[in-house]
ModelCIF file with pLDDT and N, C-alpha, C, O atoms, coordinates in Angstrom:
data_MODEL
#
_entry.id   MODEL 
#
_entity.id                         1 
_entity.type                       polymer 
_entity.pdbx_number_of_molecules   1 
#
_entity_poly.entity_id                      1 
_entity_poly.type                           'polypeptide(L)' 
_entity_poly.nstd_linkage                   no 
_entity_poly.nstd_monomer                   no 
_entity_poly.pdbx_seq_one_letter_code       
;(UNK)(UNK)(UNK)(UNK)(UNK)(UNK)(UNK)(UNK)(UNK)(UNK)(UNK)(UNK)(UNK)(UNK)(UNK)(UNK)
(UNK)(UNK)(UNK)(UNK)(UNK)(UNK)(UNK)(UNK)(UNK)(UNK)(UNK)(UNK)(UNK)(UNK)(UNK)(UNK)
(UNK)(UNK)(UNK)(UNK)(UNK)(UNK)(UNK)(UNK)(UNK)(UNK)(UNK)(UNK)(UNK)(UNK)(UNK)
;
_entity_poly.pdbx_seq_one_letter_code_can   XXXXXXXXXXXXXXXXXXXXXXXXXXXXXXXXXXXXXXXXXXXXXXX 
_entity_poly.pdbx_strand_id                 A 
#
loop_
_entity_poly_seq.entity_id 
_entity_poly_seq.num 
_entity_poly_seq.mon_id 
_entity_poly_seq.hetero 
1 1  UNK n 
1 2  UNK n 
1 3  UNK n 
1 4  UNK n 
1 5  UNK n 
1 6  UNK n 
1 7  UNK n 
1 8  UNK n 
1 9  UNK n 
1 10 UNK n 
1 11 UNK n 
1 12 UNK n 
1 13 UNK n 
1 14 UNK n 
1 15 UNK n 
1 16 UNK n 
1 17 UNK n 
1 18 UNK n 
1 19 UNK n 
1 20 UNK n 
1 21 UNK n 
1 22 UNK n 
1 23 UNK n 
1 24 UNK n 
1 25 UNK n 
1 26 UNK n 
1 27 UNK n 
1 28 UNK n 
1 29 UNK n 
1 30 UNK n 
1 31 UNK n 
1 32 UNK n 
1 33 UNK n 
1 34 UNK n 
1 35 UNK n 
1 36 UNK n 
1 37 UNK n 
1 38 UNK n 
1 39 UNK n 
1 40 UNK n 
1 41 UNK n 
1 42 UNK n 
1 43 UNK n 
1 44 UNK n 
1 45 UNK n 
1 46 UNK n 
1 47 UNK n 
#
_struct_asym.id          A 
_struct_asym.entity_id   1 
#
loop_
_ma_qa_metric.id 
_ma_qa_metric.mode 
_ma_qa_metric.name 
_ma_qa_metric.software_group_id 
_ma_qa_metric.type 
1 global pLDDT . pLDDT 
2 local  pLDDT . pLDDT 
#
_ma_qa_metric_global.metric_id      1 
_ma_qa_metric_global.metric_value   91.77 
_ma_qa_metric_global.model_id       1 
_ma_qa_metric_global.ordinal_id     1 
#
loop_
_ma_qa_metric_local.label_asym_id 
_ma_qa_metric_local.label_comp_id 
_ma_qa_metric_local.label_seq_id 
_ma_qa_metric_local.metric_id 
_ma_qa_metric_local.metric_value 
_ma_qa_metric_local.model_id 
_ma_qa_metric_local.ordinal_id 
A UNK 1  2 92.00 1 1  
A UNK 2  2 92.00 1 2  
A UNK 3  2 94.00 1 3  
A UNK 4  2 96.00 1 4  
A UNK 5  2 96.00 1 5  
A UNK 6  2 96.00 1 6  
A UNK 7  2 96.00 1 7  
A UNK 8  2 97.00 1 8  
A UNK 9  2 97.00 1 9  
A UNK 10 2 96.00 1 10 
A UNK 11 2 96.00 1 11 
A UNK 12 2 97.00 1 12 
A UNK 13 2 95.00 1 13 
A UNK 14 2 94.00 1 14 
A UNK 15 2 94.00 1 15 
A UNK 16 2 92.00 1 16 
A UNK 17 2 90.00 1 17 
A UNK 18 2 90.00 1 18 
A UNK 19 2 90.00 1 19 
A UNK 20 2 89.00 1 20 
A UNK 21 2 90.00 1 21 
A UNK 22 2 92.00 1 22 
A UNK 23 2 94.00 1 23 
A UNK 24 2 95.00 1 24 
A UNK 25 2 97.00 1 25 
A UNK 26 2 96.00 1 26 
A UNK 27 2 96.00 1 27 
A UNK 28 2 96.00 1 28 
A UNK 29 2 96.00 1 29 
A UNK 30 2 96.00 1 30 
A UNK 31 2 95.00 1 31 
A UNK 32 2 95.00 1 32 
A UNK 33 2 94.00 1 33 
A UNK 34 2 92.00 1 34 
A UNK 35 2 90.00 1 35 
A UNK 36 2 90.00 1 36 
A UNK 37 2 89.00 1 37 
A UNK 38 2 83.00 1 38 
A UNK 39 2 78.00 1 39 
A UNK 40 2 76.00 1 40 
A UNK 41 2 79.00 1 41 
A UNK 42 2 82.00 1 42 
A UNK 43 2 83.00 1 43 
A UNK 44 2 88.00 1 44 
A UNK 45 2 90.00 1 45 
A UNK 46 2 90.00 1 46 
A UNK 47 2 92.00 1 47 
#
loop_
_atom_site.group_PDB 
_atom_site.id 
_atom_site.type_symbol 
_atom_site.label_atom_id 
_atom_site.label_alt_id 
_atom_site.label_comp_id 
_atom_site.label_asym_id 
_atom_site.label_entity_id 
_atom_site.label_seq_id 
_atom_site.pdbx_PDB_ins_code 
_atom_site.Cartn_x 
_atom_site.Cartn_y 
_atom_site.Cartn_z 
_atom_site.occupancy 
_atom_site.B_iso_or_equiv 
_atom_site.pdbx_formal_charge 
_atom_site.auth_seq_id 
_atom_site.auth_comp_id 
_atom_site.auth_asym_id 
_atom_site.auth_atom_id 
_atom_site.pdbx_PDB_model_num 
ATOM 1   N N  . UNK A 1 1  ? -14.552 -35.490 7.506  1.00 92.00 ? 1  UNK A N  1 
ATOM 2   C CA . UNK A 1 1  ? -15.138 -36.772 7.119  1.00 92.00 ? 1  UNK A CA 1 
ATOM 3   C C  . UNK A 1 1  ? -16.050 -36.578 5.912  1.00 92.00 ? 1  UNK A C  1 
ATOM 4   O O  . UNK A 1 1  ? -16.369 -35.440 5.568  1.00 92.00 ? 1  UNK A O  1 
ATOM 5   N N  . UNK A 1 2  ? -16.516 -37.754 5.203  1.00 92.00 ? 2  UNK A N  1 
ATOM 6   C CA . UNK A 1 2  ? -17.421 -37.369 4.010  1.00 92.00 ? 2  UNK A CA 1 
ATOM 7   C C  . UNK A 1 2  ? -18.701 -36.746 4.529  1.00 92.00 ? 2  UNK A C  1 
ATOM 8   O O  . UNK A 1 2  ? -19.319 -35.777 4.089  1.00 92.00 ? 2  UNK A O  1 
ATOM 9   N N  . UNK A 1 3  ? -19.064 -37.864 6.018  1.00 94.00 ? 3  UNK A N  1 
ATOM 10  C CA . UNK A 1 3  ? -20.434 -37.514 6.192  1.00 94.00 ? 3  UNK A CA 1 
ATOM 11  C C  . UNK A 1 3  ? -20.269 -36.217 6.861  1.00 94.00 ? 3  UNK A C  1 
ATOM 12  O O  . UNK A 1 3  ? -21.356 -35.893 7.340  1.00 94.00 ? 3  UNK A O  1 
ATOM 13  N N  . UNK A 1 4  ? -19.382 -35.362 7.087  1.00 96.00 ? 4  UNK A N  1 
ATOM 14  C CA . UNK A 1 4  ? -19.654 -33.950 6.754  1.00 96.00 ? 4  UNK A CA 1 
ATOM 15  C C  . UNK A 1 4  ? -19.696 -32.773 5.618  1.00 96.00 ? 4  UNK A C  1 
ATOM 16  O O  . UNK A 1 4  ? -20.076 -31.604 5.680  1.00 96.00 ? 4  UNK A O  1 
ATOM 17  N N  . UNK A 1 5  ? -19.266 -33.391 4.782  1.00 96.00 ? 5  UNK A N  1 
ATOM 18  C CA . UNK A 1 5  ? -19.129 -33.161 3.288  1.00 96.00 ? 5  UNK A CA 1 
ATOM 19  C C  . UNK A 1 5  ? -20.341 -33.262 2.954  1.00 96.00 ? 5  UNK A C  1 
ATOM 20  O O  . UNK A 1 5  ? -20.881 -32.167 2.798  1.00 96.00 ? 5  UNK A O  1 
ATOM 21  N N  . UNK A 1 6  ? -21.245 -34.505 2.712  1.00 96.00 ? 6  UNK A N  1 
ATOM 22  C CA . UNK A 1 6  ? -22.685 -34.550 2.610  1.00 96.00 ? 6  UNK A CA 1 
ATOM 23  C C  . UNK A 1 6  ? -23.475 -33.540 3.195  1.00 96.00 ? 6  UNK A C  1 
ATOM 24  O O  . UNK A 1 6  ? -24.238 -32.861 2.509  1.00 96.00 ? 6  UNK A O  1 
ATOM 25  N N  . UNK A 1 7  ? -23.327 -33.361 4.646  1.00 96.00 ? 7  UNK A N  1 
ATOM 26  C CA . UNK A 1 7  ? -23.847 -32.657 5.028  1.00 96.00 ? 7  UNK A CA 1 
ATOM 27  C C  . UNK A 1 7  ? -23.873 -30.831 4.985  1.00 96.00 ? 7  UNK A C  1 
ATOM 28  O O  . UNK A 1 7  ? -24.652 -30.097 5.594  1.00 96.00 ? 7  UNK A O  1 
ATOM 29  N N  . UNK A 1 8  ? -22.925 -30.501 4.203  1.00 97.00 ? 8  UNK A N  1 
ATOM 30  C CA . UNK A 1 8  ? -22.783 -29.367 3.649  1.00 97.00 ? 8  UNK A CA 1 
ATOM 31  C C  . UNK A 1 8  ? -22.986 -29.325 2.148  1.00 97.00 ? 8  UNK A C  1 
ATOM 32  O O  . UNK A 1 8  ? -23.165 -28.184 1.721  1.00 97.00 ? 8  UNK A O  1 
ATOM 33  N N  . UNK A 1 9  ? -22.996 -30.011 1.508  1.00 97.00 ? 9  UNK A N  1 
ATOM 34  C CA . UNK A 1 9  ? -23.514 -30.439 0.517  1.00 97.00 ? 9  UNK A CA 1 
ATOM 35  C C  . UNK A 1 9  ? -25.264 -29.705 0.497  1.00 97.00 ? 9  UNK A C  1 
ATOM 36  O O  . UNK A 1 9  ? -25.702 -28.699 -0.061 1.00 97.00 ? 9  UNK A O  1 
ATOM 37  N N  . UNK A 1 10 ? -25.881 -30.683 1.324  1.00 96.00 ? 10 UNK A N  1 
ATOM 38  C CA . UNK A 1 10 ? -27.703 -30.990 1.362  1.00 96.00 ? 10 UNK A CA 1 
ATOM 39  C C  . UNK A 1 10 ? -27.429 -29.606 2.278  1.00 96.00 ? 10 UNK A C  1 
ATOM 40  O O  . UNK A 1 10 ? -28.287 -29.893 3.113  1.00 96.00 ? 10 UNK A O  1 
ATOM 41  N N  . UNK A 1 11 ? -26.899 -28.338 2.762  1.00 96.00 ? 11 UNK A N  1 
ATOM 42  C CA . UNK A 1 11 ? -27.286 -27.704 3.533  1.00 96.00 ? 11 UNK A CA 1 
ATOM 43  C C  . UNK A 1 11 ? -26.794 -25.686 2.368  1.00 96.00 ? 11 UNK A C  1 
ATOM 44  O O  . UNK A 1 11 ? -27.157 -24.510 2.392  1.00 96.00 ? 11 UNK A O  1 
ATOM 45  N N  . UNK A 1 12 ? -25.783 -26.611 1.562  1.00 97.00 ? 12 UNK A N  1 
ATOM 46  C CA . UNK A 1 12 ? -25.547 -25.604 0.722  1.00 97.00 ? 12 UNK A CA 1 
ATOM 47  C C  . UNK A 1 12 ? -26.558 -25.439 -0.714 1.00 97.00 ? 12 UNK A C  1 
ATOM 48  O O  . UNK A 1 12 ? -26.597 -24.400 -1.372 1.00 97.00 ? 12 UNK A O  1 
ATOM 49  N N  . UNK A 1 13 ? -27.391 -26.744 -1.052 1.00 95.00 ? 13 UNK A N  1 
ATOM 50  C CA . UNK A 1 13 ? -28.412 -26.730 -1.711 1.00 95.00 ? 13 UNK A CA 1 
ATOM 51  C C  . UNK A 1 13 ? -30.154 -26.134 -1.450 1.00 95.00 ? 13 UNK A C  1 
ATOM 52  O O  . UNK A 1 13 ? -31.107 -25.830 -2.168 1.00 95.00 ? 13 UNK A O  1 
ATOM 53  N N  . UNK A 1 14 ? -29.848 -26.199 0.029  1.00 94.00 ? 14 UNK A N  1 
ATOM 54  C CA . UNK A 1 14 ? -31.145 -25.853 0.921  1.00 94.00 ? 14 UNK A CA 1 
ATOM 55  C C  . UNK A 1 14 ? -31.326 -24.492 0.648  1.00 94.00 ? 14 UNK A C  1 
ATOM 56  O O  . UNK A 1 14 ? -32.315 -23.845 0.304  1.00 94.00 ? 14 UNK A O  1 
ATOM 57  N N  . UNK A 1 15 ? -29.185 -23.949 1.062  1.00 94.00 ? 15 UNK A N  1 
ATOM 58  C CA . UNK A 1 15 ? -29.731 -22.151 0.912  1.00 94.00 ? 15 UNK A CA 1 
ATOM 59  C C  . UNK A 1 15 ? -29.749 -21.735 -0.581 1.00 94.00 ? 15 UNK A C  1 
ATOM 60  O O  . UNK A 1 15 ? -30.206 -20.629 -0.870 1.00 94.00 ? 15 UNK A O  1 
ATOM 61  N N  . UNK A 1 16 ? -29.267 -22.579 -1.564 1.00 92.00 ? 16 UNK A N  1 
ATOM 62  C CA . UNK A 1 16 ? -29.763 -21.823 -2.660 1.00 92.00 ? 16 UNK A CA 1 
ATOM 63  C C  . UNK A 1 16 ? -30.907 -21.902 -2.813 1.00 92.00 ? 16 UNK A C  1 
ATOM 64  O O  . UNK A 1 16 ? -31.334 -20.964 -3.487 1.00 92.00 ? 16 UNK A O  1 
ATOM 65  N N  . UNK A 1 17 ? -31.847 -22.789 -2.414 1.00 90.00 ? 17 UNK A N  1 
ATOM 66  C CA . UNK A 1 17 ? -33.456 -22.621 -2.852 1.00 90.00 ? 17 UNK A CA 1 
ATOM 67  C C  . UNK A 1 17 ? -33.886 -21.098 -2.069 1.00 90.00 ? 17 UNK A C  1 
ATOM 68  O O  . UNK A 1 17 ? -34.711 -20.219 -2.320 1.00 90.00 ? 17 UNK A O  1 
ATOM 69  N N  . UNK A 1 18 ? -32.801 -21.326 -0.942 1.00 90.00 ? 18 UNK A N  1 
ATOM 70  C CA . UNK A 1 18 ? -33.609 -20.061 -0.061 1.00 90.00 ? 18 UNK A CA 1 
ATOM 71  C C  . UNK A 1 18 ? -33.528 -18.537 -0.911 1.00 90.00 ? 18 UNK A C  1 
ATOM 72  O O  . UNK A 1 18 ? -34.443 -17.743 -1.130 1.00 90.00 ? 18 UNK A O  1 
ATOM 73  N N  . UNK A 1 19 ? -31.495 -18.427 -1.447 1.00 90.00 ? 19 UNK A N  1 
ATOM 74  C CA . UNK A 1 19 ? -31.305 -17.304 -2.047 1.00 90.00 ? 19 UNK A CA 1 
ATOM 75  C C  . UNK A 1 19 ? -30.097 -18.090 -2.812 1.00 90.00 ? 19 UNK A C  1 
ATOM 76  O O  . UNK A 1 19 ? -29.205 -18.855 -2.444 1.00 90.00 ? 19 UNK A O  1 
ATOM 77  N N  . UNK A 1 20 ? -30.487 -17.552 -3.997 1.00 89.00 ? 20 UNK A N  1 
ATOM 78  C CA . UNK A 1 20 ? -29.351 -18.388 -5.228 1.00 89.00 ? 20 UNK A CA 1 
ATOM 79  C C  . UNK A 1 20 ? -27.860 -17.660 -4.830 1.00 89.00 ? 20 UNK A C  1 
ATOM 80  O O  . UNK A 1 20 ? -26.960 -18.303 -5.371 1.00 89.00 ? 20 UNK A O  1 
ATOM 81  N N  . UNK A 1 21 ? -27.278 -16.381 -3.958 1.00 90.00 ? 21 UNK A N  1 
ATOM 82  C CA . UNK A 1 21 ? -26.204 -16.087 -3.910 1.00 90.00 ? 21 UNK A CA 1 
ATOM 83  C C  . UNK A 1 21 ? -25.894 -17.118 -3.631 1.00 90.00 ? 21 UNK A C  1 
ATOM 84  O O  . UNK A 1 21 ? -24.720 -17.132 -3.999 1.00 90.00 ? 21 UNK A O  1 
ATOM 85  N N  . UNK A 1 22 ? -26.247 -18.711 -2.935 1.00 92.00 ? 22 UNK A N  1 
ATOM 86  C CA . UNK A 1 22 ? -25.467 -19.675 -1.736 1.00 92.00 ? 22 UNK A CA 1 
ATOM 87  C C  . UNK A 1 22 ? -24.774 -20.246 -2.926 1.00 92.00 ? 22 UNK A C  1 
ATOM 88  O O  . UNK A 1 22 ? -23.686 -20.765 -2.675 1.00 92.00 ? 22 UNK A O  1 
ATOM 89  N N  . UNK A 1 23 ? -25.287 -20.268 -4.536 1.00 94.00 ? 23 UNK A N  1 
ATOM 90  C CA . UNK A 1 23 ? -24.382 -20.929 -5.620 1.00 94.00 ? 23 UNK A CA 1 
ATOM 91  C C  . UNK A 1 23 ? -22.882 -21.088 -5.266 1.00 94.00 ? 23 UNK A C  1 
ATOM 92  O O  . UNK A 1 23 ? -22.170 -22.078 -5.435 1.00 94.00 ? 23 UNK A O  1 
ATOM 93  N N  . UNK A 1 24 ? -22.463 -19.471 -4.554 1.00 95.00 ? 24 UNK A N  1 
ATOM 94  C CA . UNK A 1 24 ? -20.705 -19.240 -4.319 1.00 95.00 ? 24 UNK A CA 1 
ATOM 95  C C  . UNK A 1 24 ? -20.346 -20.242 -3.274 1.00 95.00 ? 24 UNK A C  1 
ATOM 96  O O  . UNK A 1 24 ? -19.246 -20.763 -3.455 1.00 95.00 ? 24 UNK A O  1 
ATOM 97  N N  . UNK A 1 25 ? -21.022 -20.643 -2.206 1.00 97.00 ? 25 UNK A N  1 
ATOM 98  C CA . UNK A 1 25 ? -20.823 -21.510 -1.305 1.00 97.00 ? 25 UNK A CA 1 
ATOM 99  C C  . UNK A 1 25 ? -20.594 -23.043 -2.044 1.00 97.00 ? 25 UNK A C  1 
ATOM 100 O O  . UNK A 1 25 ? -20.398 -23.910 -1.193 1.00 97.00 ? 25 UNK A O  1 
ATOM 101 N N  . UNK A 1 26 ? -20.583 -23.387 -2.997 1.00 96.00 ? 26 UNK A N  1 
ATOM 102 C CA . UNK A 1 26 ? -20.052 -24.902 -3.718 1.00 96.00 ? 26 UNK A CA 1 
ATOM 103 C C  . UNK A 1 26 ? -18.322 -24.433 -3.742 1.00 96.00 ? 26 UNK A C  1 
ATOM 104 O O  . UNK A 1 26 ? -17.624 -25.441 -3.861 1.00 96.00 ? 26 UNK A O  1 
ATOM 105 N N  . UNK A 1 27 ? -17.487 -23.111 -3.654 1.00 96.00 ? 27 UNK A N  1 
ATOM 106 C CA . UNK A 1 27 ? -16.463 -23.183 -3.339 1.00 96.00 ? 27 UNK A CA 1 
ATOM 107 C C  . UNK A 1 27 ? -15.900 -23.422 -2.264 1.00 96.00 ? 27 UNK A C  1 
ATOM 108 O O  . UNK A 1 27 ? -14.809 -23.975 -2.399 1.00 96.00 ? 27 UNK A O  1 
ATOM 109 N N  . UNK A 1 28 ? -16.146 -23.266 -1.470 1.00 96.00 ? 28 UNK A N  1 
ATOM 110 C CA . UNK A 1 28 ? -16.070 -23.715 -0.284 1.00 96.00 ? 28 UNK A CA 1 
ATOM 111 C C  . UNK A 1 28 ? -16.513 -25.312 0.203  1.00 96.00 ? 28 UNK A C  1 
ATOM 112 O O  . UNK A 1 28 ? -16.135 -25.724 1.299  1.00 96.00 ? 28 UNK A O  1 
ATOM 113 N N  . UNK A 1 29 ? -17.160 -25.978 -0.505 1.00 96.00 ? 29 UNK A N  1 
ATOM 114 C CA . UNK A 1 29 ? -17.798 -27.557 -0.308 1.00 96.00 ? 29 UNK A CA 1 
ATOM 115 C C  . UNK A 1 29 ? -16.592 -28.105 -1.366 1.00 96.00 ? 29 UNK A C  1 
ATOM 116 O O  . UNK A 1 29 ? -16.246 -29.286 -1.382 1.00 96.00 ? 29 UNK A O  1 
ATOM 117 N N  . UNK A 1 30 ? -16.111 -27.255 -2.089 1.00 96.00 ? 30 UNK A N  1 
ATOM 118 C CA . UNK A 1 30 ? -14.960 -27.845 -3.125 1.00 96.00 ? 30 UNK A CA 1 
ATOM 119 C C  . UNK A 1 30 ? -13.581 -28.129 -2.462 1.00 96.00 ? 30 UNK A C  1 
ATOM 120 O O  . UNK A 1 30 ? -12.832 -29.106 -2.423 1.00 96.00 ? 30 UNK A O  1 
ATOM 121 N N  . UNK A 1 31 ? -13.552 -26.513 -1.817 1.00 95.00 ? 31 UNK A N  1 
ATOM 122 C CA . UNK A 1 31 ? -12.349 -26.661 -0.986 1.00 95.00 ? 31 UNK A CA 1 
ATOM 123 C C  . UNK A 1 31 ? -12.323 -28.000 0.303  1.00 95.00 ? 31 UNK A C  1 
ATOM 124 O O  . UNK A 1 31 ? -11.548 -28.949 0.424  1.00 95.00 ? 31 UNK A O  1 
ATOM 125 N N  . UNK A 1 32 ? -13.182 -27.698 0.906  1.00 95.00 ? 32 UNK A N  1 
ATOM 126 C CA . UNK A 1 32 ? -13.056 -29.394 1.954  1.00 95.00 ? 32 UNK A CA 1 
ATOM 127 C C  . UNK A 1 32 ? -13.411 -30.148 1.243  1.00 95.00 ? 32 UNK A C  1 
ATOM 128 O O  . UNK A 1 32 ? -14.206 -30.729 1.981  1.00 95.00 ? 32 UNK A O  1 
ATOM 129 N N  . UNK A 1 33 ? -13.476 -30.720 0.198  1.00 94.00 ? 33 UNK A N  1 
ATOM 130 C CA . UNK A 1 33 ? -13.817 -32.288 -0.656 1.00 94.00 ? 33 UNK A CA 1 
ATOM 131 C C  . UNK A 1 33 ? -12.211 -31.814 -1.288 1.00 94.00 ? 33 UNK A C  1 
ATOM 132 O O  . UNK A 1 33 ? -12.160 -32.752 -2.083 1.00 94.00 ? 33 UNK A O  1 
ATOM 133 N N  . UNK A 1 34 ? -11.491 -31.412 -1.417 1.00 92.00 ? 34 UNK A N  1 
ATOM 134 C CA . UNK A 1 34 ? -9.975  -30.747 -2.003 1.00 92.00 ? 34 UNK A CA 1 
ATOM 135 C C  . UNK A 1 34 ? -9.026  -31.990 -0.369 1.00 92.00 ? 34 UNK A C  1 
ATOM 136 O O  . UNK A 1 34 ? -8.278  -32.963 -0.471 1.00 92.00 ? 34 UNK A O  1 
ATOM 137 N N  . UNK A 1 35 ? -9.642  -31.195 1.015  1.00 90.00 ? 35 UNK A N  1 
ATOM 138 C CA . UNK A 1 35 ? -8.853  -31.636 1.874  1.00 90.00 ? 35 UNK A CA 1 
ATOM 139 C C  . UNK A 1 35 ? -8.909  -33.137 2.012  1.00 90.00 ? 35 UNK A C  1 
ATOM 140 O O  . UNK A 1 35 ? -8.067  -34.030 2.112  1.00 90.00 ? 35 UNK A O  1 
ATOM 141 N N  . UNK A 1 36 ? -10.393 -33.060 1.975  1.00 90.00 ? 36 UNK A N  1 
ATOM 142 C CA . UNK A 1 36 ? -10.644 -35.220 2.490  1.00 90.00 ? 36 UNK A CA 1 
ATOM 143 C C  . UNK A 1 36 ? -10.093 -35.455 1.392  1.00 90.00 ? 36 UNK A C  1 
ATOM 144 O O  . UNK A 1 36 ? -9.368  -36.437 1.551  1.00 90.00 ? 36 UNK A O  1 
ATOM 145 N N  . UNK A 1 37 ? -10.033 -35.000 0.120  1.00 89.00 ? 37 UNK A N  1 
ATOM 146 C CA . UNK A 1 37 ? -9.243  -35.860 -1.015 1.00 89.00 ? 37 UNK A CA 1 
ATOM 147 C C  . UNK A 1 37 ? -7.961  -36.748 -0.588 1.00 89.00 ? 37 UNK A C  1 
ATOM 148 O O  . UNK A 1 37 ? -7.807  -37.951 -0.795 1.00 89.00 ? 37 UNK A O  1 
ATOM 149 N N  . UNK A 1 38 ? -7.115  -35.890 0.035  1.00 83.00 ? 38 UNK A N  1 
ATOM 150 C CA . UNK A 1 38 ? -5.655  -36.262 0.294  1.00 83.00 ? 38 UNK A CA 1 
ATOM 151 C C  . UNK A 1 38 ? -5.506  -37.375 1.109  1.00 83.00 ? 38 UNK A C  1 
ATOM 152 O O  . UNK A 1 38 ? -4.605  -38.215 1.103  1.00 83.00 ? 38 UNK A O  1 
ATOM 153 N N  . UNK A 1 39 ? -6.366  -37.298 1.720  1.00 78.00 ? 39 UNK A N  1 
ATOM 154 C CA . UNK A 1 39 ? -6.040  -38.563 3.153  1.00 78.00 ? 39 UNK A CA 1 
ATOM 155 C C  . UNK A 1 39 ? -7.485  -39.578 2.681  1.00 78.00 ? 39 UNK A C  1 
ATOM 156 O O  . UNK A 1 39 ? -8.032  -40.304 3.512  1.00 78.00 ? 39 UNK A O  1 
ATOM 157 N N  . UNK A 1 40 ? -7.863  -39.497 1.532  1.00 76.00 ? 40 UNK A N  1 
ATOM 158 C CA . UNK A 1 40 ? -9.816  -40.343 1.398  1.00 76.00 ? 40 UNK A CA 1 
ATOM 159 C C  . UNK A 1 40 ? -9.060  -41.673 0.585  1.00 76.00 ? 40 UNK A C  1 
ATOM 160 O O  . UNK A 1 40 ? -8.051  -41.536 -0.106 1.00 76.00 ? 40 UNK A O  1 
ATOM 161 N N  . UNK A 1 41 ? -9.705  -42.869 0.798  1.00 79.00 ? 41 UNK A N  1 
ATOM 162 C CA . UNK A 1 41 ? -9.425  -43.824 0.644  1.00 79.00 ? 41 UNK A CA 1 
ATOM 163 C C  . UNK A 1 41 ? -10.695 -44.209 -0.373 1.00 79.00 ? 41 UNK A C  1 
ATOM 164 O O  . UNK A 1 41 ? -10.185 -44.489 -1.458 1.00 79.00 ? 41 UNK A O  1 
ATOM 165 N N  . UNK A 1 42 ? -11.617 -44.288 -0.421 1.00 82.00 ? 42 UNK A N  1 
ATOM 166 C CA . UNK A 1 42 ? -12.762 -44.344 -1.132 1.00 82.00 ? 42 UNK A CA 1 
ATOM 167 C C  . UNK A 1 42 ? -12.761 -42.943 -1.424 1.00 82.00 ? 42 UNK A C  1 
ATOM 168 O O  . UNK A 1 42 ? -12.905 -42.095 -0.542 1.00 82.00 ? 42 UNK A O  1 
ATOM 169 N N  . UNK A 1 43 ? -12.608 -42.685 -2.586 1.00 83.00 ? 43 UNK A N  1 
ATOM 170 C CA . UNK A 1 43 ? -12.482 -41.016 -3.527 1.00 83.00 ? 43 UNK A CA 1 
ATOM 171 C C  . UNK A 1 43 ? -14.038 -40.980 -3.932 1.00 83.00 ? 43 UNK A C  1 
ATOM 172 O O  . UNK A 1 43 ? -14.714 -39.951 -3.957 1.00 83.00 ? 43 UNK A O  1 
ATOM 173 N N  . UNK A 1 44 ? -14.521 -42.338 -4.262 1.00 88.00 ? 44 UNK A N  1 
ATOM 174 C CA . UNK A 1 44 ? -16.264 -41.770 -5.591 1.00 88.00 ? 44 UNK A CA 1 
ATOM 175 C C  . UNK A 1 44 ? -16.464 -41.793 -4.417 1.00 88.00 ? 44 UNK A C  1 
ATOM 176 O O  . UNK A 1 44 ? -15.676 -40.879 -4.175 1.00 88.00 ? 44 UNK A O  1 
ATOM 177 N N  . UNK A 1 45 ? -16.962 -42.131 -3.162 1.00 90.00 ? 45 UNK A N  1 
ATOM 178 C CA . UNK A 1 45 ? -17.617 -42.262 -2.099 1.00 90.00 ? 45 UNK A CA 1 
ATOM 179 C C  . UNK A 1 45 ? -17.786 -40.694 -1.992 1.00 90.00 ? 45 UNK A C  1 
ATOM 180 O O  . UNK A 1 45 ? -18.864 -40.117 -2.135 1.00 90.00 ? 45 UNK A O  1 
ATOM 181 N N  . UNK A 1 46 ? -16.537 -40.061 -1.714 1.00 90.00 ? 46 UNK A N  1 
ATOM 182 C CA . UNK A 1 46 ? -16.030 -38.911 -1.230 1.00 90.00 ? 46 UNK A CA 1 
ATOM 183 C C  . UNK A 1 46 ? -17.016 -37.821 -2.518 1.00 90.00 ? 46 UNK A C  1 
ATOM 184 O O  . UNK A 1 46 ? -17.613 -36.789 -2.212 1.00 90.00 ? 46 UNK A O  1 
ATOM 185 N N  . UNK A 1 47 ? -16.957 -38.298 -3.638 1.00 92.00 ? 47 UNK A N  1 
ATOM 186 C CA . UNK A 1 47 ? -17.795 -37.376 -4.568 1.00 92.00 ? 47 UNK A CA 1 
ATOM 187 C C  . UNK A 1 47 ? -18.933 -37.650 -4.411 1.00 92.00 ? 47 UNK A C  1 
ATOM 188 O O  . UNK A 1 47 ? -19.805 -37.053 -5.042 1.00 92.00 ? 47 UNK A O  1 
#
């Protein structure tokens, strides 16, 4: 769903404040915003 997307989003920004390695973790928030793409009906929502 998006609102889990968001929520990895605000949780993958949290750990870069903690330790900037989490930068690599936006591949992974790419890859599931990749999956809801296919089946997302509202796409900007989804971004």
């Amino acid at each position: 769903s998006r609102g889990i997307i968001g929520a990895m989003s605000l949780l993958i920004a949290v750990s870069i404040l903690i330790r900037p390695a989490s930068y690599i973790f936006i591949v992974v928030l790419a890859a599931c915003a990749a999956i809801q793409f296919i089946n997302e009906q509202h796409r900007t929502r989804l971004a």
